[in-house]
N, C-alpha and C. Protein backbone atom coordinates (compact mmCIF):
# COMPACT_ATOMS: atom_id res chain seq x y z
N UNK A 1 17.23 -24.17 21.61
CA UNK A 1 17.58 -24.53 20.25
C UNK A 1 16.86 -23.58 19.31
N UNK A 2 17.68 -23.08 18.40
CA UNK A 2 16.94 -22.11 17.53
C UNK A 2 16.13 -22.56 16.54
N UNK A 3 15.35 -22.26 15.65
CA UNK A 3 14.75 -23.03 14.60
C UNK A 3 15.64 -22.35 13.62
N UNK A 4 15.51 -23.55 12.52
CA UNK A 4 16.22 -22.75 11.12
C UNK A 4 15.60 -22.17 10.11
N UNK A 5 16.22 -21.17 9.74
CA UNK A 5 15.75 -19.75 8.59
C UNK A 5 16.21 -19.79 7.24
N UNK A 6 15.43 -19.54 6.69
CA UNK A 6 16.49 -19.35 4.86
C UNK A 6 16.51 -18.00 5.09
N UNK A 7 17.17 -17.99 4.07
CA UNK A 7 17.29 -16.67 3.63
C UNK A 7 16.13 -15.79 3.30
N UNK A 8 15.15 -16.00 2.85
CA UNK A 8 14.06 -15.51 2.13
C UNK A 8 13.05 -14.93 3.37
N UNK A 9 13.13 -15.59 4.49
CA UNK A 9 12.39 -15.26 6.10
C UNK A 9 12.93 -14.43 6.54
N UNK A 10 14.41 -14.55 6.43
CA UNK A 10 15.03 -13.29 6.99
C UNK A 10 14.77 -11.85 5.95
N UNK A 11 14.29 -11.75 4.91
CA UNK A 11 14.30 -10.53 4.09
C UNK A 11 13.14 -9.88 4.28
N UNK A 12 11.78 -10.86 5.10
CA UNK A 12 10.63 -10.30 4.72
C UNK A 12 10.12 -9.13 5.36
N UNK A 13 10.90 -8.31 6.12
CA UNK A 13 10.41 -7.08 6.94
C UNK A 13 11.32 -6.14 5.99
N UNK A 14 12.39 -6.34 5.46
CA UNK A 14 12.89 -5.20 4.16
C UNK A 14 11.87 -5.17 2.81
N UNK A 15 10.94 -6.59 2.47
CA UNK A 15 10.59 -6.40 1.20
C UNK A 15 9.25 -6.01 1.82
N UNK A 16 8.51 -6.19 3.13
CA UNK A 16 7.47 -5.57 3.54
C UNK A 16 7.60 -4.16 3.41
N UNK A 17 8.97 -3.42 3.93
CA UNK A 17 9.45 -2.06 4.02
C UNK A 17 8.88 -1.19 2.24
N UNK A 18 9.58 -1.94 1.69
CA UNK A 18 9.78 -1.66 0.01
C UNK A 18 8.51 -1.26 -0.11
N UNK A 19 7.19 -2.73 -0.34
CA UNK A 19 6.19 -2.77 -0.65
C UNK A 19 5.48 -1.49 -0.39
N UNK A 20 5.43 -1.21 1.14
CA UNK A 20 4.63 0.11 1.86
C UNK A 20 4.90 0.90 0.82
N UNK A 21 6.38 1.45 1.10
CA UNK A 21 6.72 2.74 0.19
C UNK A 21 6.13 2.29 -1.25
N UNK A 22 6.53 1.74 -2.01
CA UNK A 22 6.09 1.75 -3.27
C UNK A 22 4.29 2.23 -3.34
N UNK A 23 3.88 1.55 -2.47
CA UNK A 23 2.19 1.70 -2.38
C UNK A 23 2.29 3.15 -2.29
N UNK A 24 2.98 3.71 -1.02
CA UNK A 24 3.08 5.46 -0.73
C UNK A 24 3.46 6.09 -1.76
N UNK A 25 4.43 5.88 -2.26
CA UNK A 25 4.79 6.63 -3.94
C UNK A 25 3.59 6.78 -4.64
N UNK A 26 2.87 5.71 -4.70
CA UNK A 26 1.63 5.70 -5.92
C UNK A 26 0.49 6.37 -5.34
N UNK A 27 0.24 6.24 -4.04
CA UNK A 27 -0.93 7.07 -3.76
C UNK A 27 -0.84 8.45 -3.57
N UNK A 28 0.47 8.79 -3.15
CA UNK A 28 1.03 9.97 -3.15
C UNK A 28 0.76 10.63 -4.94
N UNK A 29 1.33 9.69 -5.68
CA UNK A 29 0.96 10.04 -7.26
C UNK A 29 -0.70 10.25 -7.74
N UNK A 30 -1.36 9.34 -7.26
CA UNK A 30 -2.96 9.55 -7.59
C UNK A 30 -3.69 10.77 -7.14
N UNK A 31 -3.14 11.07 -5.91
CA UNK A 31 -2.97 12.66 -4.92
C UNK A 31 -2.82 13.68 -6.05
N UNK A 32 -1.30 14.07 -6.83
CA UNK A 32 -0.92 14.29 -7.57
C UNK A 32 -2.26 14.90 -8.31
N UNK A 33 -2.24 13.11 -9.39
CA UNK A 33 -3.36 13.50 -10.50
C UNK A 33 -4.81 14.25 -10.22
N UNK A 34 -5.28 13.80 -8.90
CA UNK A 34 -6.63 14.24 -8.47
C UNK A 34 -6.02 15.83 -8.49
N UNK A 35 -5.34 16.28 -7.74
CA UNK A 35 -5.39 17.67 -7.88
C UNK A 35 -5.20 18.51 -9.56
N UNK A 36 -3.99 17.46 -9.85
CA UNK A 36 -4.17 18.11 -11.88
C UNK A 36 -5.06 18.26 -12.01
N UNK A 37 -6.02 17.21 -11.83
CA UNK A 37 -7.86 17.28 -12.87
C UNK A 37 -8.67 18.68 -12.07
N UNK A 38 -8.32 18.51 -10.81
CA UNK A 38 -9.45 19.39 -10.26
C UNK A 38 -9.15 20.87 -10.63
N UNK A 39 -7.59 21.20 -10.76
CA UNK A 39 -7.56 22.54 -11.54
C UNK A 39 -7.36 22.78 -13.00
N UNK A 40 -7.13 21.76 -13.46
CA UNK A 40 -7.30 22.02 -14.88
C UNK A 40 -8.58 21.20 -15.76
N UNK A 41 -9.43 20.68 -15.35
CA UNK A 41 -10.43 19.89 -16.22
C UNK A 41 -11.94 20.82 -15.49
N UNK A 42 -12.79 21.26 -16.05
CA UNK A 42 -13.87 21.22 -15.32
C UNK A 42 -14.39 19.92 -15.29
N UNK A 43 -15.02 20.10 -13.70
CA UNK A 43 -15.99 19.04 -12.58
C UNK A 43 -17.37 18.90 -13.22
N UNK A 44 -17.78 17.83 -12.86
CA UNK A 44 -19.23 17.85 -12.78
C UNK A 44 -19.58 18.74 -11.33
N UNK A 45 -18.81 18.06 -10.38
CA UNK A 45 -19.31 18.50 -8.97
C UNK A 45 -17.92 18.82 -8.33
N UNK A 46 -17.44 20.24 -7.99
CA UNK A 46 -16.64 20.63 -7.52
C UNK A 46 -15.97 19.83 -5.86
N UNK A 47 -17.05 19.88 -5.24
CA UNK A 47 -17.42 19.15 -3.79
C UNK A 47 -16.71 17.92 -4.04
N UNK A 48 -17.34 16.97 -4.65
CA UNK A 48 -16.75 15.92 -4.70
C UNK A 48 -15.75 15.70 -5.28
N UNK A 49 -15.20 16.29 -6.26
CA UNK A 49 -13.73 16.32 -6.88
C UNK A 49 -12.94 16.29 -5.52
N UNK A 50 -12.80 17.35 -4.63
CA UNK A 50 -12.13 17.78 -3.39
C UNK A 50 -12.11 16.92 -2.32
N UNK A 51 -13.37 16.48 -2.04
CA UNK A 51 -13.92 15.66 -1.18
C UNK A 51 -12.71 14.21 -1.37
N UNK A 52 -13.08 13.79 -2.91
CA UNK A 52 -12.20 12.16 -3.14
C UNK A 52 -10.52 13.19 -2.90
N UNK A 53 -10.05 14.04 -3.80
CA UNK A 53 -8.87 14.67 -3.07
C UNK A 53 -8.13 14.26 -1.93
N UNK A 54 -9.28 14.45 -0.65
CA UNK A 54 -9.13 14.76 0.19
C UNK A 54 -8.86 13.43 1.49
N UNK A 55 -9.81 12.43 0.44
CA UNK A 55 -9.61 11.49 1.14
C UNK A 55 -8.73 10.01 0.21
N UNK A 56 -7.76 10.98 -0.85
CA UNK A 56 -6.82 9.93 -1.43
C UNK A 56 -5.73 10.17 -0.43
N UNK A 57 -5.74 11.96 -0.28
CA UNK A 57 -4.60 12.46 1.06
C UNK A 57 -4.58 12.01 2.38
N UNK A 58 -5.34 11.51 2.53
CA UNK A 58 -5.82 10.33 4.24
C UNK A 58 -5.34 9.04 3.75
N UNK A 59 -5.30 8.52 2.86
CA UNK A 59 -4.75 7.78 2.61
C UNK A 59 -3.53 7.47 1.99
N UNK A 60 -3.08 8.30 1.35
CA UNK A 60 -1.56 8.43 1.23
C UNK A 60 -0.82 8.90 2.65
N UNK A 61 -1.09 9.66 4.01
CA UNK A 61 -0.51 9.93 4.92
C UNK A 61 -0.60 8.63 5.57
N UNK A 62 -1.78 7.58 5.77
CA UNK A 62 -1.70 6.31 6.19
C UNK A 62 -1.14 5.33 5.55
N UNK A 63 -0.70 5.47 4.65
CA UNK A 63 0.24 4.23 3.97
C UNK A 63 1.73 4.89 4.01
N UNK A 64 1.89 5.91 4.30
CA UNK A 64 3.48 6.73 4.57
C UNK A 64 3.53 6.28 6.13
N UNK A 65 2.76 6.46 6.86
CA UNK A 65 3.00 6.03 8.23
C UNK A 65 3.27 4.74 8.24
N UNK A 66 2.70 3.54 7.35
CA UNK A 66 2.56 2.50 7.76
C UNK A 66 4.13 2.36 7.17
N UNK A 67 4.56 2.61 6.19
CA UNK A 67 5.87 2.23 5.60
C UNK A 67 6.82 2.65 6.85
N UNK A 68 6.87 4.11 7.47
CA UNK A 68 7.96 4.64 8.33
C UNK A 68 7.62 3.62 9.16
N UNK A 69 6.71 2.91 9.72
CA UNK A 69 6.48 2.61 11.06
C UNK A 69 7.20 1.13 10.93
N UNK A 70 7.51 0.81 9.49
CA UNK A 70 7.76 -0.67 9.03
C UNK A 70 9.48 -0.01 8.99
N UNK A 71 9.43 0.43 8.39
CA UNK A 71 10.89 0.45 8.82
C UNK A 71 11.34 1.08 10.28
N UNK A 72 11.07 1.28 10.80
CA UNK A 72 11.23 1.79 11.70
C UNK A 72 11.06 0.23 13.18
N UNK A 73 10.29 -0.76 12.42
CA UNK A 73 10.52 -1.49 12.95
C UNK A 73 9.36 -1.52 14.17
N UNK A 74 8.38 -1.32 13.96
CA UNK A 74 6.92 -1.05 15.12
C UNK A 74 6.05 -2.25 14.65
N UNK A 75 5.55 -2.81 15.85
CA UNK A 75 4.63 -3.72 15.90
C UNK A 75 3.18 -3.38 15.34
N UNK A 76 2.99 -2.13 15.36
CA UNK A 76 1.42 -1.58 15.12
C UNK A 76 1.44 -1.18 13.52
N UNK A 77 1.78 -1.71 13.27
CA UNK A 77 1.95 -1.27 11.58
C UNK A 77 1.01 -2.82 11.02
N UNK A 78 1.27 -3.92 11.75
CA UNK A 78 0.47 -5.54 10.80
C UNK A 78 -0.61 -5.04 10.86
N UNK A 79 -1.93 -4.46 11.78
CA UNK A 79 -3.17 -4.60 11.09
C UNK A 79 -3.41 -3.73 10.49
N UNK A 80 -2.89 -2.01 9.76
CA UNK A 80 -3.27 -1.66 9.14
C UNK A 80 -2.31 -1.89 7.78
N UNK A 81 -1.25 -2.79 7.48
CA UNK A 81 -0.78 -3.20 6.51
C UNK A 81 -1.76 -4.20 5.77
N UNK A 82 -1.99 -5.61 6.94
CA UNK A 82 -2.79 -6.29 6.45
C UNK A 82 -4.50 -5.28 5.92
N UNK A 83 -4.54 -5.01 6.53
CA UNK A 83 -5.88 -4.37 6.22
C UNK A 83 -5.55 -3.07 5.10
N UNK A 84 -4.65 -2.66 4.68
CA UNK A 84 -4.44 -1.77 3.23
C UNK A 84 -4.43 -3.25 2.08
N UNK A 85 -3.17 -4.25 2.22
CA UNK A 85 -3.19 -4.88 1.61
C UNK A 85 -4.52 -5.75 0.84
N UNK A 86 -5.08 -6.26 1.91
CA UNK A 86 -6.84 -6.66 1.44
C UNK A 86 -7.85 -5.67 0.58
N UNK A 87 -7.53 -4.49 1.09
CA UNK A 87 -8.53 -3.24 0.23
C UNK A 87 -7.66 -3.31 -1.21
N UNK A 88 -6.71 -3.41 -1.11
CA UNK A 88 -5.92 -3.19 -2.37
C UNK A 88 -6.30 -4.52 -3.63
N UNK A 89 -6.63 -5.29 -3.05
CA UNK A 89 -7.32 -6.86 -3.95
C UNK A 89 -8.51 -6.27 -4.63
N UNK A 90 -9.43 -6.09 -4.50
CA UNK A 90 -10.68 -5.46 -5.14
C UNK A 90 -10.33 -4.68 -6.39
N UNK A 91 -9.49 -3.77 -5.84
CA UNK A 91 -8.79 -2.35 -6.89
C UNK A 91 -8.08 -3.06 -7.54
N UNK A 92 -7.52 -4.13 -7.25
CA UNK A 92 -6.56 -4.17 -8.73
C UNK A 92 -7.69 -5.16 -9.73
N UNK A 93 -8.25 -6.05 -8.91
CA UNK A 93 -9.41 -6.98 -10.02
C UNK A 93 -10.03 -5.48 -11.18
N UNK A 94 -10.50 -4.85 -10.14
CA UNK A 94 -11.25 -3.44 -10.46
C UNK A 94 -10.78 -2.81 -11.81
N UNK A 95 -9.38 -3.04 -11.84
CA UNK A 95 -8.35 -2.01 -12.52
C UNK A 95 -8.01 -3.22 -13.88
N UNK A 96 -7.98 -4.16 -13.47
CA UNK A 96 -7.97 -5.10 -14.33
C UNK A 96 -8.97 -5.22 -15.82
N UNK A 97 -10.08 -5.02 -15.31
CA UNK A 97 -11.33 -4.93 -15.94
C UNK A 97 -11.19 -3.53 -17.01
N UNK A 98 -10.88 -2.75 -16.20
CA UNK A 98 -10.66 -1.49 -17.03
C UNK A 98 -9.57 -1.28 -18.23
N UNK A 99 -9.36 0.10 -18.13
CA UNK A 99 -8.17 0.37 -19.32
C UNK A 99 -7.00 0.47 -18.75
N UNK A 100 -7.06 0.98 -17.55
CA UNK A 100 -5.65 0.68 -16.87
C UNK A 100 -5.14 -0.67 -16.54
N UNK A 101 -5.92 -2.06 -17.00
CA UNK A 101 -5.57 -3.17 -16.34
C UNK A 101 -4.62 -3.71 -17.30
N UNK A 102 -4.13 -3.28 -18.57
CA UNK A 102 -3.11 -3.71 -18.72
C UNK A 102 -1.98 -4.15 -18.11
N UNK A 103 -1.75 -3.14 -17.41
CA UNK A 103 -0.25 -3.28 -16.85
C UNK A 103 -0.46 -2.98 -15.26
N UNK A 104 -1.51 -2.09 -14.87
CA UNK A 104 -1.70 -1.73 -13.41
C UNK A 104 -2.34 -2.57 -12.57
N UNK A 105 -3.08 -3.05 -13.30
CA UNK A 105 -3.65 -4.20 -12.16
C UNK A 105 -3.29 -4.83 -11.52
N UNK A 106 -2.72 -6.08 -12.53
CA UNK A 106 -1.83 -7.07 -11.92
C UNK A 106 -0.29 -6.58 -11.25
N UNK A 107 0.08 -5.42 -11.46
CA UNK A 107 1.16 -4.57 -10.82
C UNK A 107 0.86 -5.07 -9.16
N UNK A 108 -0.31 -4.06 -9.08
CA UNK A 108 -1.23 -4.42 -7.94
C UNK A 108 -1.54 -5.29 -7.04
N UNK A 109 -1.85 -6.14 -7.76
CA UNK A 109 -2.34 -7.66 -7.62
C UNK A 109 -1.21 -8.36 -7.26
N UNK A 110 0.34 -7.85 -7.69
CA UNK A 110 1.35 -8.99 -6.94
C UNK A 110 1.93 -8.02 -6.21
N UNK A 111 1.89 -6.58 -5.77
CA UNK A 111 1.87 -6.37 -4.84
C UNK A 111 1.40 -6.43 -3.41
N UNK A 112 0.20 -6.59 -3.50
CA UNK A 112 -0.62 -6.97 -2.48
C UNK A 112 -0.21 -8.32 -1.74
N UNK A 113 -0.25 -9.52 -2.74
CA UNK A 113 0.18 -10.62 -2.60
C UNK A 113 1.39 -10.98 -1.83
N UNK A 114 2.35 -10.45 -2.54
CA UNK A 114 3.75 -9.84 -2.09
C UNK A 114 3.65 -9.50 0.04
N UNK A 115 3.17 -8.36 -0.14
CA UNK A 115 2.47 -7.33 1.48
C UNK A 115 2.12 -8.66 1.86
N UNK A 116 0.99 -9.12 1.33
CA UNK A 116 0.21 -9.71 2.50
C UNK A 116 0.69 -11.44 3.52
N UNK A 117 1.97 -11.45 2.10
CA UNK A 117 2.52 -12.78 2.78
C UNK A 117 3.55 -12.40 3.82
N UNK A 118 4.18 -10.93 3.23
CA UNK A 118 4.99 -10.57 4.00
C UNK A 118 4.80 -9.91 5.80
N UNK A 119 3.74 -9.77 5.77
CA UNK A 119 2.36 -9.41 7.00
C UNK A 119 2.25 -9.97 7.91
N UNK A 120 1.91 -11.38 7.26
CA UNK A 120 1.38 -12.45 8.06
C UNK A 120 2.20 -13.44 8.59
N UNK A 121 3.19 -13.39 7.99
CA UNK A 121 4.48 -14.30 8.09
C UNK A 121 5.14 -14.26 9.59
N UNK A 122 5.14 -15.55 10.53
CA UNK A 122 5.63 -15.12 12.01
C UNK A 122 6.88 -14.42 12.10
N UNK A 123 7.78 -14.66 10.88
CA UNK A 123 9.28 -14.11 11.17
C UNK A 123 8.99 -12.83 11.15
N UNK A 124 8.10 -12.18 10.34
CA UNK A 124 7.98 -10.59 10.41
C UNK A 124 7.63 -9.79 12.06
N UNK A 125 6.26 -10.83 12.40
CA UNK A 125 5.95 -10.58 13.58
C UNK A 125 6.97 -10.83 14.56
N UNK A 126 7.95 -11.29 14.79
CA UNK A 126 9.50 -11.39 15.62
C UNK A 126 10.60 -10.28 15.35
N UNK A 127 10.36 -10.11 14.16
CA UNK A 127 11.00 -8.90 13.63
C UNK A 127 10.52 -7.45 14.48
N UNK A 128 9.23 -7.40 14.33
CA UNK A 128 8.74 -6.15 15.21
C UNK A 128 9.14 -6.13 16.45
N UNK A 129 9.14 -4.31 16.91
CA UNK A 129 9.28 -4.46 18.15
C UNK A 129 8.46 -3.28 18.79
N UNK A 130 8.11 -3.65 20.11
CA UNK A 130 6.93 -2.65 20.40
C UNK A 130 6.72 -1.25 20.29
């Protein structure tokens, strides 16, 4: 006997899909800005300008993987989704506080929310496949 589904269970590995990418768009964009500043603003510290660079680009290639791997339909994508999604809670409180928290924070903040129900949710985990 099957159990019964709404509609909304069945969507959650497409709006998990979405979420990734959208996250990848934006870190891919912060990528972006870090490199604007580093050639057009002088640094305090050259090193570290490059350095954070370097490791927004480790993290924009890990949230592009995690999206392909979500659509793509792979089981190994929940713990580093869940585990982007959780880091991503801090940053948006973070962002909140600031001048960007107008509008970016809470952007953030129901994204994450969004990911992380969509993560944890067993229909997603049935959805995957090895």
């Amino acid at each position: 006997m099957s159990e019964p589904s709404s509609g909304w269970t069945k969507a959650l590995l497409p709006v998990l899909t979405i979420v990734l990418a959208v996250e990848a768009v934006a870190v891919v964009g912060v990528f972006a800005l870090l490199l604007f500043a580093i050639f057009t603003t002088p640094a305090q510290s050259g090193v570290v300008s490059i350095a954070l660079a370097v490791i927004v680009l480790l993290a924009a290639v890990f949230v592009i993987a995690l999206a392909v791997g979500c659509a793509r339909r792979k089981r190994w994508i929940r713990g580093g989704a869940f585990m982007w999604q959780i880091l991503q809670i801090p940053v948006a409180v973070t962002l909140m506080q600031g001048d960007l928290g107008t509008w970016l924070g809470p952007v953030l903040l129901v994204l994450s929310a969004v990911g992380l129900v969509a993560v944890v949710h067993p229909r997603t985990a049935k959805s995957l496949v090895e």
